[in-house]
PDB file of N, CA and C in Angstrom:
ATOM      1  N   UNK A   1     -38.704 -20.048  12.573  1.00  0.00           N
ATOM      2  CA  UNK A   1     -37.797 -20.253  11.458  1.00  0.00           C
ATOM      3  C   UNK A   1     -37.477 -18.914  10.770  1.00  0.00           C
ATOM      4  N   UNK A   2     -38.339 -18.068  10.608  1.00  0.00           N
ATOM      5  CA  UNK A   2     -38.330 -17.024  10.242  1.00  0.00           C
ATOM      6  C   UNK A   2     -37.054 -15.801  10.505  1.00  0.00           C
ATOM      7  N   UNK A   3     -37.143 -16.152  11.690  1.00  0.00           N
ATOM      8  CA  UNK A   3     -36.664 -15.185  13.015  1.00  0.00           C
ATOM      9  C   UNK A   3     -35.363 -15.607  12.706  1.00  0.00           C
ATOM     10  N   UNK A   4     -34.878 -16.948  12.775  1.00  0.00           N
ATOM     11  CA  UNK A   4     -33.781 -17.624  12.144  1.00  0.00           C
ATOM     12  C   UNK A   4     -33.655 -17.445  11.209  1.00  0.00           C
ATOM     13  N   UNK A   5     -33.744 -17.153  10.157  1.00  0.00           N
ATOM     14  CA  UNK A   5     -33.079 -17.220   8.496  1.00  0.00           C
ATOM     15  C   UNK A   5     -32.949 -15.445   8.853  1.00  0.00           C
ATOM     16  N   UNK A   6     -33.575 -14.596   9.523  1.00  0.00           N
ATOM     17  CA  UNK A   6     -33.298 -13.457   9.321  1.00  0.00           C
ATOM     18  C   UNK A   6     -31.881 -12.831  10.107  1.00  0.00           C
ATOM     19  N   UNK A   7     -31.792 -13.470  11.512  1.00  0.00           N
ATOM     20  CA  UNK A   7     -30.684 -13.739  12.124  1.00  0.00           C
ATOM     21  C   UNK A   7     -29.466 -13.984  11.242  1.00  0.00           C
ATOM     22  N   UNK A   8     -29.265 -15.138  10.477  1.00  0.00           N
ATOM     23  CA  UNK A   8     -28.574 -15.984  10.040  1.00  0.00           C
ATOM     24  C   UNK A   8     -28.131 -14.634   8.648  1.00  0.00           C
ATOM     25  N   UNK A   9     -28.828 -14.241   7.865  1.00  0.00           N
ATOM     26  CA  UNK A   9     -28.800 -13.037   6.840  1.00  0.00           C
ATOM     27  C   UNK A   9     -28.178 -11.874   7.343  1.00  0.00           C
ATOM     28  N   UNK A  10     -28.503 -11.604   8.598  1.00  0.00           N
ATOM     29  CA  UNK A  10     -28.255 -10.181   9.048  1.00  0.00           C
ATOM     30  C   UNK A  10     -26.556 -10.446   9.397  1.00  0.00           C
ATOM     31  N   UNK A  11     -26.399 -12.103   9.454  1.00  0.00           N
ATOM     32  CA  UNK A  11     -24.723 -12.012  10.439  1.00  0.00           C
ATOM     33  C   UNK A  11     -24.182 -12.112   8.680  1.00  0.00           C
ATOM     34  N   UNK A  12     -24.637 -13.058   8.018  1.00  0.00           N
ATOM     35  CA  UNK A  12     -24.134 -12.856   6.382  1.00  0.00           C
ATOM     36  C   UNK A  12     -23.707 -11.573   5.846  1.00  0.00           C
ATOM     37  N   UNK A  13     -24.801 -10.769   6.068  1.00  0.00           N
ATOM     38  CA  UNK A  13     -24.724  -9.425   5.715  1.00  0.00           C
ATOM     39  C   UNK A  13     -23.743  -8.460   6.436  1.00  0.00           C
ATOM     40  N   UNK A  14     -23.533  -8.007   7.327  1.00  0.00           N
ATOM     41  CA  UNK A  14     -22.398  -8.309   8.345  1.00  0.00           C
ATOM     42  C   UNK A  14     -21.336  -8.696   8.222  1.00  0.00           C
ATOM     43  N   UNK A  15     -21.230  -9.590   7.553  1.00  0.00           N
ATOM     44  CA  UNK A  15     -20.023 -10.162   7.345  1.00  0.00           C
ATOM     45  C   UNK A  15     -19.659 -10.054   6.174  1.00  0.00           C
ATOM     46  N   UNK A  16     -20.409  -9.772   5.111  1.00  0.00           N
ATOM     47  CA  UNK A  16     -19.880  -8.850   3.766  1.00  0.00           C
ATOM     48  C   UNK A  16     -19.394  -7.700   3.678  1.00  0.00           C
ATOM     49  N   UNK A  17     -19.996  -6.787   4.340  1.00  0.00           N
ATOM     50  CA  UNK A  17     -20.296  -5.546   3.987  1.00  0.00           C
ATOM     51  C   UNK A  17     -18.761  -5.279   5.212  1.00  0.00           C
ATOM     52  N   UNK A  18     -18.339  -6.032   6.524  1.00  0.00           N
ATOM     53  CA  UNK A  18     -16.926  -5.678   6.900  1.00  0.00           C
ATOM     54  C   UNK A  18     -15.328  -6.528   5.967  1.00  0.00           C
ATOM     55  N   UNK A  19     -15.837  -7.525   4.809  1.00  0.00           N
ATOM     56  CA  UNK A  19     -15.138  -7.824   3.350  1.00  0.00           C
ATOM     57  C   UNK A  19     -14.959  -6.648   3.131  1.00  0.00           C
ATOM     58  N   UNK A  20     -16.036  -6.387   2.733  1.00  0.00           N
ATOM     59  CA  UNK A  20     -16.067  -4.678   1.558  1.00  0.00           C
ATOM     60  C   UNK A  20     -15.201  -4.007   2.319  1.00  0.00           C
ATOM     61  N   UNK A  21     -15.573  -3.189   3.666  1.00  0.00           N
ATOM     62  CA  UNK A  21     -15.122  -1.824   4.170  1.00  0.00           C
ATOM     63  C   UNK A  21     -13.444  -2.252   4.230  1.00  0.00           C
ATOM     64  N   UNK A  22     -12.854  -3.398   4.526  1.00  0.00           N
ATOM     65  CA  UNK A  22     -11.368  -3.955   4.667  1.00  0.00           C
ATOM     66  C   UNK A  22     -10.767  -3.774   3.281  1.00  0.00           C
ATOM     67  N   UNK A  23     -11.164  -4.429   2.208  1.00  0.00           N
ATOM     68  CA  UNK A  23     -10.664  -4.473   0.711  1.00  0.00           C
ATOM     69  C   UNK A  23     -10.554  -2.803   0.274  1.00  0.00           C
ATOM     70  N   UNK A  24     -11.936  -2.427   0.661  1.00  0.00           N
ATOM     71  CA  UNK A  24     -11.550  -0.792  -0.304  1.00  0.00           C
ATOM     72  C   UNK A  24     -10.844   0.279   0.718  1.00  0.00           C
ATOM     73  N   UNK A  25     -10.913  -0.143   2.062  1.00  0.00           N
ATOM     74  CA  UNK A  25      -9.590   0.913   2.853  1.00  0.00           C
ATOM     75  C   UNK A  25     -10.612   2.020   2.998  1.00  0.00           C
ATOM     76  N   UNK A  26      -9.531   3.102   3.678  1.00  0.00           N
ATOM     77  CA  UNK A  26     -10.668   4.217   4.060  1.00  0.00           C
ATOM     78  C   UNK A  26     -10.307   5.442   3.272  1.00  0.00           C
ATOM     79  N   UNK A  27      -8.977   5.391   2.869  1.00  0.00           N
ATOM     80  CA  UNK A  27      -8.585   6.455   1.838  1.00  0.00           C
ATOM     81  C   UNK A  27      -7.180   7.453   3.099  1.00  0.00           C
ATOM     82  N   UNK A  28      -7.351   7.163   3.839  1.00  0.00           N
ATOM     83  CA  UNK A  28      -6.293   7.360   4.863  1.00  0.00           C
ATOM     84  C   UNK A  28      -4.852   7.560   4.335  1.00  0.00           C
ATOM     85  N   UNK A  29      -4.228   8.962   5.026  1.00  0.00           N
ATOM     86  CA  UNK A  29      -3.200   9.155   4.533  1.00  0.00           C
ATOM     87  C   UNK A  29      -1.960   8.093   4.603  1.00  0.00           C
ATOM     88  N   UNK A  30      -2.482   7.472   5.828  1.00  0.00           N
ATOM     89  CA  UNK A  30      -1.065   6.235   6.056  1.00  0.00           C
ATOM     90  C   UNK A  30      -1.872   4.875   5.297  1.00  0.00           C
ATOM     91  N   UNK A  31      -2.401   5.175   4.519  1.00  0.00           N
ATOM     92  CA  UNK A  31      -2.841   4.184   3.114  1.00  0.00           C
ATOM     93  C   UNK A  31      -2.410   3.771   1.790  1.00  0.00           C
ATOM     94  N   UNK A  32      -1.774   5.625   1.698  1.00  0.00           N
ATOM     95  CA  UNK A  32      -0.857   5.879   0.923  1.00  0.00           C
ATOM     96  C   UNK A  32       0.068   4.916   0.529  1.00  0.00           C
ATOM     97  N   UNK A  33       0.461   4.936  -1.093  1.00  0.00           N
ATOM     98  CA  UNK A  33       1.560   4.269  -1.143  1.00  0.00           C
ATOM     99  C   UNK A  33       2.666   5.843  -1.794  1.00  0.00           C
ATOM    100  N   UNK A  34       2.208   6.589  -2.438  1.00  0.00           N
ATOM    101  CA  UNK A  34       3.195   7.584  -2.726  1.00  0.00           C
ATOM    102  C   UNK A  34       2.079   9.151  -2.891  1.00  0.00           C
ATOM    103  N   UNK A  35       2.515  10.229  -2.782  1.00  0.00           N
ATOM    104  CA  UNK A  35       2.039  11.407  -2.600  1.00  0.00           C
ATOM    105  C   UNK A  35       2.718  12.047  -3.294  1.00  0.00           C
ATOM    106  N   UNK A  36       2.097  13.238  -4.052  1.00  0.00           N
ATOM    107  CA  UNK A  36       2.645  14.076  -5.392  1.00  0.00           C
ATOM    108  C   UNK A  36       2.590  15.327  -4.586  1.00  0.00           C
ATOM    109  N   UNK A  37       3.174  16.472  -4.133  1.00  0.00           N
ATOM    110  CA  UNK A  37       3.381  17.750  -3.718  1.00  0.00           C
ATOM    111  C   UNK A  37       3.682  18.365  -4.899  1.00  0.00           C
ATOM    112  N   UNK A  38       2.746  18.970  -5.588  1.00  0.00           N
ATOM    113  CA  UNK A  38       3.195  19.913  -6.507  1.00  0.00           C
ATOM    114  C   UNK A  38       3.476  21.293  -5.870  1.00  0.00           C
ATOM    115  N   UNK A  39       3.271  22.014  -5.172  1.00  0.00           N
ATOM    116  CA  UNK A  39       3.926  23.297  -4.385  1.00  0.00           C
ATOM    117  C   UNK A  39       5.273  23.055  -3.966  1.00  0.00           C
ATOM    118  N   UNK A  40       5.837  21.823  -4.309  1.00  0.00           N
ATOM    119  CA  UNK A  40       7.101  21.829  -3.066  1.00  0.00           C
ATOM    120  C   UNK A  40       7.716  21.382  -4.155  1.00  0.00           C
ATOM    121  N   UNK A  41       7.207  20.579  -5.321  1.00  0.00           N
ATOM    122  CA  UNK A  41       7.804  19.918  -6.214  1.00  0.00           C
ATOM    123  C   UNK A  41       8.041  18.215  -5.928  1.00  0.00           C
ATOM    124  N   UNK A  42       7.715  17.125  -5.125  1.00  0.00           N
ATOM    125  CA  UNK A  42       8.188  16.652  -4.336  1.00  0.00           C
ATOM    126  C   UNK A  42       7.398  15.284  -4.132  1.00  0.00           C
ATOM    127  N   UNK A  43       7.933  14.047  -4.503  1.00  0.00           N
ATOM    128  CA  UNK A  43       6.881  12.894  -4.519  1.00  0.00           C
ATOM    129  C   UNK A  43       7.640  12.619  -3.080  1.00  0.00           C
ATOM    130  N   UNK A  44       6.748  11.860  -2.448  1.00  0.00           N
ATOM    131  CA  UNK A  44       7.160  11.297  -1.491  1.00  0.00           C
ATOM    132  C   UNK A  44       6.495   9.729  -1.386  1.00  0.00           C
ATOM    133  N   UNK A  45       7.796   8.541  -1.729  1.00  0.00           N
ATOM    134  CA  UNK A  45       7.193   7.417  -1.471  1.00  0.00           C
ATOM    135  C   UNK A  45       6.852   6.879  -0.049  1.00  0.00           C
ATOM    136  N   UNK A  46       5.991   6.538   0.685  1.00  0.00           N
ATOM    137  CA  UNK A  46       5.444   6.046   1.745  1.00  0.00           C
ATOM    138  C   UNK A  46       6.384   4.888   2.200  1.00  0.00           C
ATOM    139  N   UNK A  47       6.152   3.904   1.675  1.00  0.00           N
ATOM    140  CA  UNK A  47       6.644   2.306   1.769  1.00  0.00           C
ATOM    141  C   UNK A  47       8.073   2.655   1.950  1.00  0.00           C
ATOM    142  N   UNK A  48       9.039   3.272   1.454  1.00  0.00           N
ATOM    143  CA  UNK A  48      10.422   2.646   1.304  1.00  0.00           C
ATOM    144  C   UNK A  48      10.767   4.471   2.116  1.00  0.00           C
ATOM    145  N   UNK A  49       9.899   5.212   2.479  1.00  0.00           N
ATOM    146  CA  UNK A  49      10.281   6.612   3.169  1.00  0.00           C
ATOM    147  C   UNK A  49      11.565   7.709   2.343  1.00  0.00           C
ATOM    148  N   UNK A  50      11.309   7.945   0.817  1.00  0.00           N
ATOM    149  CA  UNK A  50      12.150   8.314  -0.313  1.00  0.00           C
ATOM    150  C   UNK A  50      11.074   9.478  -0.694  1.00  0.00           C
ATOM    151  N   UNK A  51      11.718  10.601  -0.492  1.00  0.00           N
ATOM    152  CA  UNK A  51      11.518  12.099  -1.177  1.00  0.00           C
ATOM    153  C   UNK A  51      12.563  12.489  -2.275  1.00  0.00           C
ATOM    154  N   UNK A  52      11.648  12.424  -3.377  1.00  0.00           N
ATOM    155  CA  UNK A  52      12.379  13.252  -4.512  1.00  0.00           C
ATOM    156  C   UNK A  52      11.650  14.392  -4.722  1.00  0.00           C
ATOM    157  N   UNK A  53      12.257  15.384  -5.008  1.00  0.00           N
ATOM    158  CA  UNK A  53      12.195  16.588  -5.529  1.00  0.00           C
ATOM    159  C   UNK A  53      12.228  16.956  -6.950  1.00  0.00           C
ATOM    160  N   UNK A  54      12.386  15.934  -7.368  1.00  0.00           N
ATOM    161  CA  UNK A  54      11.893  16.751  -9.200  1.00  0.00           C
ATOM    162  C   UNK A  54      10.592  16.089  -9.685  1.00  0.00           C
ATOM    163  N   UNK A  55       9.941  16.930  -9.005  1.00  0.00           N
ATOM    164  CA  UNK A  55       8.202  16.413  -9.649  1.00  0.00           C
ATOM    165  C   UNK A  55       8.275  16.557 -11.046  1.00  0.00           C
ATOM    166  N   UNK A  56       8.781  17.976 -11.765  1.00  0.00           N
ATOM    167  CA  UNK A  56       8.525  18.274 -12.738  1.00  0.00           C
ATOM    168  C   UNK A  56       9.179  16.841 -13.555  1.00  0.00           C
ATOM    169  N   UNK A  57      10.463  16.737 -13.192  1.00  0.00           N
ATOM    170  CA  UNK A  57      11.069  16.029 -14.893  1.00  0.00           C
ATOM    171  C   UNK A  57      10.258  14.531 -14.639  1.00  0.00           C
ATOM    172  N   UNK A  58       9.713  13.868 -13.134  1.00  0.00           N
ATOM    173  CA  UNK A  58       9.075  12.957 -13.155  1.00  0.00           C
ATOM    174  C   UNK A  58       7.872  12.617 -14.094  1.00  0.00           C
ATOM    175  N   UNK A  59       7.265  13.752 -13.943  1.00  0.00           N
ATOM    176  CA  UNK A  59       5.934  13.742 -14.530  1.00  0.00           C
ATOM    177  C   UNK A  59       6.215  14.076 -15.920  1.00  0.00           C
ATOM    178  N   UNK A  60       6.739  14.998 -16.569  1.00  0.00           N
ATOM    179  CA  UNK A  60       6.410  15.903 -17.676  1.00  0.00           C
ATOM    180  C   UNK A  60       7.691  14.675 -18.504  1.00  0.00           C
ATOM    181  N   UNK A  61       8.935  14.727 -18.208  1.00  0.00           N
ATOM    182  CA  UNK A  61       9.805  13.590 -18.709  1.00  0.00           C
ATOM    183  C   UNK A  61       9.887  11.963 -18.382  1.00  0.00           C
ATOM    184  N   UNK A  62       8.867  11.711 -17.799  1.00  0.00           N
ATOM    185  CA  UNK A  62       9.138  10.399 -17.489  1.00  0.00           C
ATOM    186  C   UNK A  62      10.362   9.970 -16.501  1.00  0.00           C
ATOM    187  N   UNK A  63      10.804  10.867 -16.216  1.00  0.00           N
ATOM    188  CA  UNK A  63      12.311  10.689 -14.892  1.00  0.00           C
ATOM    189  C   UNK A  63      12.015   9.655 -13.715  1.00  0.00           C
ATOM    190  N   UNK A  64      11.679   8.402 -14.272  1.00  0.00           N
ATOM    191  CA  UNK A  64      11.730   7.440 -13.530  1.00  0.00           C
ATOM    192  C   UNK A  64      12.593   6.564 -12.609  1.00  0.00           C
ATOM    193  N   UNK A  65      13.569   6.737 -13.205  1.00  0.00           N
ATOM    194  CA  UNK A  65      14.752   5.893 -12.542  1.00  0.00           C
ATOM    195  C   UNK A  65      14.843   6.167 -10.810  1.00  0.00           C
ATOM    196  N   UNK A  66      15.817   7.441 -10.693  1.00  0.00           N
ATOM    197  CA  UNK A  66      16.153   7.274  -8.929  1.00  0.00           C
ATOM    198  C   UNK A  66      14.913   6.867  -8.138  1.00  0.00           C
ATOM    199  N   UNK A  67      13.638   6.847  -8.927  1.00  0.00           N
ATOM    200  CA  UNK A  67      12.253   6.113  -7.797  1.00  0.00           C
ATOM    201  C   UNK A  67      12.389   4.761  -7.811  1.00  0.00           C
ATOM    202  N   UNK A  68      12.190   4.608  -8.983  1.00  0.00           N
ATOM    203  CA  UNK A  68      12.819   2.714  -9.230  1.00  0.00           C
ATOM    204  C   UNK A  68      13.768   2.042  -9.079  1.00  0.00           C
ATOM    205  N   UNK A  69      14.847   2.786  -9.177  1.00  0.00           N
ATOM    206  CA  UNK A  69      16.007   2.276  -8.250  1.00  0.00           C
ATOM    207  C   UNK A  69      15.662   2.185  -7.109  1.00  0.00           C
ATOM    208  N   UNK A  70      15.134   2.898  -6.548  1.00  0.00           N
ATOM    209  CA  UNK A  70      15.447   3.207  -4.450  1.00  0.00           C
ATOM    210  C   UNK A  70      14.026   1.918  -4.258  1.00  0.00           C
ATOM    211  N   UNK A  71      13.316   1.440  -4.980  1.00  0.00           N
ATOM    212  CA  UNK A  71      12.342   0.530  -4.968  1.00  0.00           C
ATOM    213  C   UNK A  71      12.800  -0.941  -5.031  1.00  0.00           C
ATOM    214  N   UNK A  72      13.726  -0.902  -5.914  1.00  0.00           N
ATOM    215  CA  UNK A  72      14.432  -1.840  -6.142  1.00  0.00           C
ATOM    216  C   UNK A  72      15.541  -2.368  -5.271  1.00  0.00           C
ATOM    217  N   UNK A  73      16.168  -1.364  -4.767  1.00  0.00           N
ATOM    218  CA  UNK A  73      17.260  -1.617  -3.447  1.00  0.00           C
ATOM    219  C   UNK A  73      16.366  -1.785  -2.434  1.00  0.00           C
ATOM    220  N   UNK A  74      15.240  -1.530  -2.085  1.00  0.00           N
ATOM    221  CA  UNK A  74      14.181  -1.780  -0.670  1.00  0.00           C
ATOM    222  C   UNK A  74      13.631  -3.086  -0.899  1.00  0.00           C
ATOM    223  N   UNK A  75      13.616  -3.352  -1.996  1.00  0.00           N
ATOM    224  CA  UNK A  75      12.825  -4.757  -1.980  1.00  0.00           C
ATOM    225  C   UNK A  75      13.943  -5.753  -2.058  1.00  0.00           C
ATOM    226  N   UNK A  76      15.303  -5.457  -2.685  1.00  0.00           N
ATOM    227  CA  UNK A  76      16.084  -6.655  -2.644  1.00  0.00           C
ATOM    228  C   UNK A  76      16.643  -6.323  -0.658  1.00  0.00           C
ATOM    229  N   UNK A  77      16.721  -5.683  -0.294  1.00  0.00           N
ATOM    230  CA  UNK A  77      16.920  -5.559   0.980  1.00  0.00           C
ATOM    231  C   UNK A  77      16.348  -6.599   1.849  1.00  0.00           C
ATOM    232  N   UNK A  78      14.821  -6.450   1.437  1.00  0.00           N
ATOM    233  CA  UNK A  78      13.536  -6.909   2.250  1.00  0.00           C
ATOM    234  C   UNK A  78      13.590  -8.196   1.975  1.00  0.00           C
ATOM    235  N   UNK A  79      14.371  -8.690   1.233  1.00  0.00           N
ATOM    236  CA  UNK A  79      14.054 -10.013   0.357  1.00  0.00           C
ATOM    237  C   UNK A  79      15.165 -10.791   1.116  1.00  0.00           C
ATOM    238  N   UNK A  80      16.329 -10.102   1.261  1.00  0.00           N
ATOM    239  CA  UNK A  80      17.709 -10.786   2.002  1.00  0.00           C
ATOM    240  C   UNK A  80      17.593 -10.829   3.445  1.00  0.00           C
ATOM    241  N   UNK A  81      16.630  -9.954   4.002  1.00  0.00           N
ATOM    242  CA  UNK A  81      16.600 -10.043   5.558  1.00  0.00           C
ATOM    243  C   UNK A  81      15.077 -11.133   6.105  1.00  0.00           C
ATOM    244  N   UNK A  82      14.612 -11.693   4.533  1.00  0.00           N
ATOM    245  CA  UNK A  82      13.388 -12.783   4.957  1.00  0.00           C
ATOM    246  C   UNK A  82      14.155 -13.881   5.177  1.00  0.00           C
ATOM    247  N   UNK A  83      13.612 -14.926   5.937  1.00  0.00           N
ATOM    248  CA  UNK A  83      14.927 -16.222   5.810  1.00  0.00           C
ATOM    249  C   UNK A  83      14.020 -16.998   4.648  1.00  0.00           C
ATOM    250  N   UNK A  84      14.745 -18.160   4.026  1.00  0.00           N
ATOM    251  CA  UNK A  84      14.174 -18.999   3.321  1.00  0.00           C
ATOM    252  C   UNK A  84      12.910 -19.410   3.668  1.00  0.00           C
ATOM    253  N   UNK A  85      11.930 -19.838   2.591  1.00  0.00           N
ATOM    254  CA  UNK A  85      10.885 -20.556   3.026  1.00  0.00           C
ATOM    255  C   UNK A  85      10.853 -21.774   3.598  1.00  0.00           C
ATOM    256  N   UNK A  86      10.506 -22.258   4.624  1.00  0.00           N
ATOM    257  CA  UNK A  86      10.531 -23.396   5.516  1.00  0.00           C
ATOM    258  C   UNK A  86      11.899 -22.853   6.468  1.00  0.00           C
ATOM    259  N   UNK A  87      12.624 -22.709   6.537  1.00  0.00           N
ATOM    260  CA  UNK A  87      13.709 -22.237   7.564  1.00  0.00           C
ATOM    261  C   UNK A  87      12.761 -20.930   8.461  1.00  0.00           C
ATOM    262  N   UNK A  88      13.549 -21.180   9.899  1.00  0.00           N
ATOM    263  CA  UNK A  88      12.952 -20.592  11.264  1.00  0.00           C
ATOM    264  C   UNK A  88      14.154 -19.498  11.874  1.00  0.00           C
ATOM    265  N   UNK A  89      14.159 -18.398  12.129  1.00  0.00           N
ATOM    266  CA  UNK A  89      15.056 -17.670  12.418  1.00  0.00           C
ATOM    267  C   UNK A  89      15.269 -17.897  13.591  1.00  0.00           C
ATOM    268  N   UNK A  90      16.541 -17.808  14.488  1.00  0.00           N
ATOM    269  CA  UNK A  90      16.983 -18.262  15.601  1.00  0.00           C
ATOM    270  C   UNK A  90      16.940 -17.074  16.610  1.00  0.00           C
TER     271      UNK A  90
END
């Protein structure tokens, strides 16, 4: 019985600890969702493949927009090329 409950723990354990390593990722550059280049000046979003070049007014002014726009046109994009829920694409 012993031998069994320790078996049975070790696959538990095992099976947490590859939960864990999946949820927290490995830190991997293609993990990324956006990257700050301060030498170049230059965010680069991952997901939607959008390089801007004004790090400075991003950061220091809040120059949010052309990122959130180009976020916003990728997701309504992504959204028009899903078909409805319950409908099957042909």
């Amino acid at each position: 019985m012993a031998r069994l409950l320790d078996r049975q723990m070790a696959q538990q354990h095992a099976a947490l600890t590859e939960v864990r390593r999946s949820a927290v990722g490995s830190g991997d550059r293609s993990e990324k969702v956006r990257t700050y280049n301060y030498p170049e000046g230059r965010i680069t979003d991952h997901r939607i493949d959008f390089k801007y070049y004004k790090l400075p007014q991003f950061v220091e002014a809040g120059d949010l927009d052309p990122v959130i726009d180009r976020l916003i046109a990728w997701d309504q994009s992504n959204r028009l090329s899903e078909p409805p829920n319950g409908a099957k694409r042909a």
